[in-house]
Protein backbone atom coordinates (compact mmCIF):
# COMPACT_ATOMS: atom_id res chain seq x y z
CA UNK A 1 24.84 5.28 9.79
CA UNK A 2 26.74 4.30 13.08
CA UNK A 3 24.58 6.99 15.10
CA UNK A 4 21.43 5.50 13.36
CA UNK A 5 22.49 2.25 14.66
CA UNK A 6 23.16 3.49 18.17
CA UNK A 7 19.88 5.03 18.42
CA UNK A 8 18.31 2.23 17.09
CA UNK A 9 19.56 -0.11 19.11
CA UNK A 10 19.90 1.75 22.88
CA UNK A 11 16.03 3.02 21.67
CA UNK A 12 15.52 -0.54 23.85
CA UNK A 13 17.16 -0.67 26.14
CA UNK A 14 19.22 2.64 27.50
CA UNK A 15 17.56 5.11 29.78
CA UNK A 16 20.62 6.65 30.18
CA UNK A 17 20.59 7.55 26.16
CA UNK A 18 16.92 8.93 26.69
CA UNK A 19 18.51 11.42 29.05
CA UNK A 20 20.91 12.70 26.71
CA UNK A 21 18.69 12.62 23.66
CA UNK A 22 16.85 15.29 25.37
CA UNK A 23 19.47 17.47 25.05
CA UNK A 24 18.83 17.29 20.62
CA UNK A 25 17.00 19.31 19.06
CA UNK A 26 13.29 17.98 17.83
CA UNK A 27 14.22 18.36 13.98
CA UNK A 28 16.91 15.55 15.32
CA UNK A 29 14.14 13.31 16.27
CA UNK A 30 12.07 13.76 13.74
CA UNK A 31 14.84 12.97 11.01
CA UNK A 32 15.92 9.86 13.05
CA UNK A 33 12.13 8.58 12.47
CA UNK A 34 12.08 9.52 9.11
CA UNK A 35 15.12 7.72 8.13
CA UNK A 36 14.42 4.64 10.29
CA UNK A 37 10.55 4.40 8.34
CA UNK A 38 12.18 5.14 5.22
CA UNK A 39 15.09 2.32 5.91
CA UNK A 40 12.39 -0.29 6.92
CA UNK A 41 9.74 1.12 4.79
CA UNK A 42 12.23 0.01 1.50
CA UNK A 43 12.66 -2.97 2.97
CA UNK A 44 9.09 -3.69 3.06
CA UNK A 45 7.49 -2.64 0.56
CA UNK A 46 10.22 -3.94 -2.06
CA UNK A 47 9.13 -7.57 -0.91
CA UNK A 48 5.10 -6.43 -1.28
CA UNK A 49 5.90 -4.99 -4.46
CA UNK A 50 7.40 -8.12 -5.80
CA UNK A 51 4.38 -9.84 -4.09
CA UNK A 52 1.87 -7.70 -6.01
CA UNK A 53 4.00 -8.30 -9.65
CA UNK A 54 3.78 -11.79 -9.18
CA UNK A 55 0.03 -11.97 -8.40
CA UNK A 56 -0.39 -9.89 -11.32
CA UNK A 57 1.24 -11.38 -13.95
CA UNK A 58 -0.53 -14.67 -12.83
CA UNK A 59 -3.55 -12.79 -13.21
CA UNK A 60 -2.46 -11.36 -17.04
CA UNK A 61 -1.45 -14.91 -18.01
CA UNK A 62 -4.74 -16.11 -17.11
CA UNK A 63 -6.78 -13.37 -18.72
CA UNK A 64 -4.24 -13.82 -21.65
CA UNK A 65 -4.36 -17.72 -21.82
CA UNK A 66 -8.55 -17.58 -21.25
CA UNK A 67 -8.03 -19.26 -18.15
CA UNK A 68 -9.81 -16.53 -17.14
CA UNK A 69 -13.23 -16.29 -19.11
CA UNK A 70 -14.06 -12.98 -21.02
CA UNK A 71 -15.90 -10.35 -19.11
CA UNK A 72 -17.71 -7.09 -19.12
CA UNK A 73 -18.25 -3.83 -16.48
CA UNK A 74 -20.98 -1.69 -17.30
CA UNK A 75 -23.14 0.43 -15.22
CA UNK A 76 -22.24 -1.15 -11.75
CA UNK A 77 -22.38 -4.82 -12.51
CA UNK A 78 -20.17 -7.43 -13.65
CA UNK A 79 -21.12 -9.88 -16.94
CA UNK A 80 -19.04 -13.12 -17.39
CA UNK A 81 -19.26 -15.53 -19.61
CA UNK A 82 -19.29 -18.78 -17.57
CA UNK A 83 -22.13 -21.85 -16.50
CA UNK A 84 -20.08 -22.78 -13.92
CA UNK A 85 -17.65 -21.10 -10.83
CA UNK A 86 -13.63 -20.73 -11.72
CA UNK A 87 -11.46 -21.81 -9.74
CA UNK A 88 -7.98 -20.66 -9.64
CA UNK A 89 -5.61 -22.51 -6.79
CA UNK A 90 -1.77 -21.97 -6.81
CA UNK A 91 -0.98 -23.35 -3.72
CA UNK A 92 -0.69 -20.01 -1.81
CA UNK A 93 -3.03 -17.73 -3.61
CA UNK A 94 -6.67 -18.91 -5.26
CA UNK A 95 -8.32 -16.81 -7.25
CA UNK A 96 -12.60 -17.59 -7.80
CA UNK A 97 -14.89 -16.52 -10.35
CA UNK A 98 -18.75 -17.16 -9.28
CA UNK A 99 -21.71 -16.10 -10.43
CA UNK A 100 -23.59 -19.19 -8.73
CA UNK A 101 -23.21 -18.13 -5.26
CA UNK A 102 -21.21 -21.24 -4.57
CA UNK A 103 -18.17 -19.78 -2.96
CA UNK A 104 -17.78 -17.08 -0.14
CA UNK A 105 -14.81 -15.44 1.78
CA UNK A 106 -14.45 -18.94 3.98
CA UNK A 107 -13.16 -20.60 0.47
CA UNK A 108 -10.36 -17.80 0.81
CA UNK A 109 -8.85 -19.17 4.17
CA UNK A 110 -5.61 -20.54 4.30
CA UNK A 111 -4.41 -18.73 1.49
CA UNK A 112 -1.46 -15.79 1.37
CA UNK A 113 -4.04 -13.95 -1.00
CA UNK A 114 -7.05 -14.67 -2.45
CA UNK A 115 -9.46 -13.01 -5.08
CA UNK A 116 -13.22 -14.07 -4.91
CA UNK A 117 -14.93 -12.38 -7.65
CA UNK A 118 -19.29 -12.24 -8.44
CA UNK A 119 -21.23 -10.27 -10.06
CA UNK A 120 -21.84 -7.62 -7.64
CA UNK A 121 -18.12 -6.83 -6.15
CA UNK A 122 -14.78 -9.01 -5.39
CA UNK A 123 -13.93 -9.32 -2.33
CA UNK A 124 -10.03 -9.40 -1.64
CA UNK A 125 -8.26 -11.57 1.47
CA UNK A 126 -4.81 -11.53 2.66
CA UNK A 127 -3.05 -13.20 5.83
CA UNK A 128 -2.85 -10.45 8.30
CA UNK A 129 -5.58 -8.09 7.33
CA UNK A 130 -8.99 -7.81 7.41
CA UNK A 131 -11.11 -9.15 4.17
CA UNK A 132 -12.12 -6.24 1.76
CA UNK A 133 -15.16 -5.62 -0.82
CA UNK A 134 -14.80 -3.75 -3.85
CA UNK A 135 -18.49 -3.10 -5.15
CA UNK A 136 -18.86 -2.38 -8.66
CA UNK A 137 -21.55 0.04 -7.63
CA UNK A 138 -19.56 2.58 -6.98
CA UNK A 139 -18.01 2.23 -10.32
CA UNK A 140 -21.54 3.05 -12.69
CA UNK A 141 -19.65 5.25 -14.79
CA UNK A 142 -17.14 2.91 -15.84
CA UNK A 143 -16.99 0.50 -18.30
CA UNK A 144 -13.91 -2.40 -19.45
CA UNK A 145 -13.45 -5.61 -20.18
CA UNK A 146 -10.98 -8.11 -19.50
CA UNK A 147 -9.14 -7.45 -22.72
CA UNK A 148 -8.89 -3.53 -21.44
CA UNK A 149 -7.60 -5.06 -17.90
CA UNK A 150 -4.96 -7.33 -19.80
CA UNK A 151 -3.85 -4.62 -21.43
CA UNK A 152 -3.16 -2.44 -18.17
CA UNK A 153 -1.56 -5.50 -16.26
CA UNK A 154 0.64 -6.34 -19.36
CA UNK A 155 1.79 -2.23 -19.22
CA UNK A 156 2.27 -1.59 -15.91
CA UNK A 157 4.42 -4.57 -15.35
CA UNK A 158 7.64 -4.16 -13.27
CA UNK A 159 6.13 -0.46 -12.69
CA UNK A 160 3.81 -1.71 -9.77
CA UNK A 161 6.66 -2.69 -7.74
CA UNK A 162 7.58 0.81 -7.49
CA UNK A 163 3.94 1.73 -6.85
CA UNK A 164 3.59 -0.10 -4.16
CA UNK A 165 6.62 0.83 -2.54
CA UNK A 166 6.07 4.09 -2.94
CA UNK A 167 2.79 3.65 -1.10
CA UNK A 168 4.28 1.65 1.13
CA UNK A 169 6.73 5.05 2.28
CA UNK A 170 4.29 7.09 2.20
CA UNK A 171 1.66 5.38 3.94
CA UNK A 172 3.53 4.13 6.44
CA UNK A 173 5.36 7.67 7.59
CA UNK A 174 2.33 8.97 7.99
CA UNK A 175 1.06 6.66 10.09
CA UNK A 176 4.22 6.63 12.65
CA UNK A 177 3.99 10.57 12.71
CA UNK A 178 0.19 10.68 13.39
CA UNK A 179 0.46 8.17 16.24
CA UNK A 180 4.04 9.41 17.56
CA UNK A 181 1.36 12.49 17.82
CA UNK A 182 -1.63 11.21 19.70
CA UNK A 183 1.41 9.02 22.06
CA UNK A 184 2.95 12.29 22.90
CA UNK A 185 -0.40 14.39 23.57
CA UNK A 186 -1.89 11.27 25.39
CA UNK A 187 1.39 11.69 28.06
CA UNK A 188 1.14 15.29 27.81
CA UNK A 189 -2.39 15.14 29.35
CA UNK A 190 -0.94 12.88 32.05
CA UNK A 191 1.94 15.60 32.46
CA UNK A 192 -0.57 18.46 33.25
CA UNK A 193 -2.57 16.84 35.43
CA UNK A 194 0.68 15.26 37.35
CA UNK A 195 2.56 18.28 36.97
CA UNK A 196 5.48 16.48 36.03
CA UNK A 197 8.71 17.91 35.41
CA UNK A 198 8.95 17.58 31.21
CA UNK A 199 7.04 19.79 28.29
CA UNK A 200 5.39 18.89 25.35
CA UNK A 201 8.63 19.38 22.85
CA UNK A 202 10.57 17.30 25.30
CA UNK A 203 7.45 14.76 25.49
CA UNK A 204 7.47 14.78 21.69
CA UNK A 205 10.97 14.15 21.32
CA UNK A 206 11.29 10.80 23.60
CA UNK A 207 8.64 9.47 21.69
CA UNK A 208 10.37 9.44 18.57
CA UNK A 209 13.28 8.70 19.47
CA UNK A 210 11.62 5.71 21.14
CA UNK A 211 9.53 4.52 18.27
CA UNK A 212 12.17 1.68 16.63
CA UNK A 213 9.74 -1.27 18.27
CA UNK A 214 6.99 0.42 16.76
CA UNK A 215 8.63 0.95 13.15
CA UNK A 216 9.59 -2.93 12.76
CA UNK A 217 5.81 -3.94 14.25
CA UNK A 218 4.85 -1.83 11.18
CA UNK A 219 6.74 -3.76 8.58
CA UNK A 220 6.37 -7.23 10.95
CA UNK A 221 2.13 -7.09 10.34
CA UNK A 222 2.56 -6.90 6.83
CA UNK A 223 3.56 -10.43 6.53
CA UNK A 224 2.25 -12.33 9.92
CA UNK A 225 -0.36 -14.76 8.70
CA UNK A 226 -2.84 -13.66 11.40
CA UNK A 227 -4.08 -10.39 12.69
CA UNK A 228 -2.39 -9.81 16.19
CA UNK A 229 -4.46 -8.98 19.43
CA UNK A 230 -5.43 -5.61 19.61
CA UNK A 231 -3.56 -4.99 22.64
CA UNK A 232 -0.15 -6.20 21.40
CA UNK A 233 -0.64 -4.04 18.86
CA UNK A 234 -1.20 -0.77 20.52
CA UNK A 235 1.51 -2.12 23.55
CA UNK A 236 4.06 -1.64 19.87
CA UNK A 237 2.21 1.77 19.01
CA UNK A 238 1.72 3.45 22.25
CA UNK A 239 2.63 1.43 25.13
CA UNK A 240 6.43 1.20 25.24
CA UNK A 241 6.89 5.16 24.55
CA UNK A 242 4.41 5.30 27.57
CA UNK A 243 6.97 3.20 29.30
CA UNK A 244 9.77 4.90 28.16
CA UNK A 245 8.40 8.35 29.23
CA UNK A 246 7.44 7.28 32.25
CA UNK A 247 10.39 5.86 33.48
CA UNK A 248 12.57 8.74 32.13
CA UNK A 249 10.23 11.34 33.97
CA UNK A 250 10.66 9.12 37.60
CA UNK A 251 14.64 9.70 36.67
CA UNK A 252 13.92 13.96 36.42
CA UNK A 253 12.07 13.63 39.43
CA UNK A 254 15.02 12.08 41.44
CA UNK A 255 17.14 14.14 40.17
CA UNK A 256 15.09 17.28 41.28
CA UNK A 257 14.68 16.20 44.84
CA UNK A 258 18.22 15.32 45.32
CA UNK A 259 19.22 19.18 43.91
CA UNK A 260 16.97 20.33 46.25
């Protein structure tokens, strides 16, 4: 734990700890990424997990209570048994019911997480991400209702806060090791056509050892009620390894004139 901490924390700052670190083998930076994801990743997706249990047992105490009004899926569309739109509101999350076309994703603004949900698909928005549709097109073959969906919300329970964390791990290590990838063949183009004094293992290794500001930007969009700039977020994901790299390769340079 204390050389998990040092990495983490000269990962910032210390170009004198890049230097050494490429004296480690590559297994060692990969298992220092791993473990710094999983860390985080726990972290995170504990507090989404709780976040999804709580919007689902509202949602199973409203489908118990018939807050919710009894529906139907067959063959692709939605039947619900309403005149009018239902409307949902718990401060932070709304969840809407329409079959009028009276509501659209706007009426979902301002909310931590809201459900808008019409005959044809429900759309789902949350604070940091983009909006997404689920059509019930693509789901012809099935066929519930909201006593089946009760049912499933009342089982799963306290399971889905393990299901999302587990997605949450998963998810999220492979998205630091396919970008860690792309960082480190991105410099390693640079490298051939600068012939610069470092090779691809070496390359590979600095940028995971250098990834900690990239980890907690991760876990920090989860929860950030708007979506960042596209160019903070790929400074995060690709543009302080860049840095790091960069500066570290000026350093072998000097260091090879002045043996010279």
């Amino acid at each position: 734990m204390k050389k998990l901490l040092y990495r983490f924390t000269h990962g910032f700052y210390d170009m004198e700890y890049y230097r050494k670190a490429l004296e480690d083998p590559l297994r060692s930076a990969f298992g220092y990424l791993v473990i710094l994801s999983v860390v985080f990743g726990i972290i995170t997706g504990t507090l989404m997990g709780l976040q999804s249990h709580s919007e689902f047992t509202l949602l199973a105490d409203a489908l118990d209570s018939g807050e919710i009004p009894y529906f139907n899926l067959t063959g692709g569309h939605l039947e619900i048994d309403i005149d009018e739109p239902v409307v949902i509101d718990q401060q932070y999350q709304i969840f809407i019911i329409d079959t009028t076309d009276s509501y659209s994703l706007n009426d979902l603004a301002g909310y931590d997480i809201g459900y808008l949900v019409t005959p044809e698909r429900v759309i789902v928005s949350s604070r940091g991400t983009d909006p997404r549709a689920i059509n019930f097109s693509d789901f012809e073959s099935v066929s519930f209702d909201s006593r089946d969906l009760s049912t499933l919300l009342n089982t799963l329970d306290i399971a889905i806060i393990f299901v999302v964390l587990l997605f949450t791990l998963i998810a999220g290590l492979i998205s630091l090791l396919f970008s860690t990838f792309i960082a480190a063949v991105a410099f390693n183009v640079i490298r051939i056509i600068a012939r610069l004094p470092m090779h691809f293992p070496d390359i590979y290794k600095i940028v995971l050892f250098s990834y900690a500001p990239a980890v907690l930007w991760q876990q920090v969009t989860h929860f950030i009620p708007w979506a960042p700039p596209v160019i903070i977020h790929y400074f995060f994901v690709y543009g302080f390894s860049m840095i790091i790299l960069s500066k570290l390769t000026a350093r072998l340079l000097k260091e090879n004139r002045e043996q010279e």
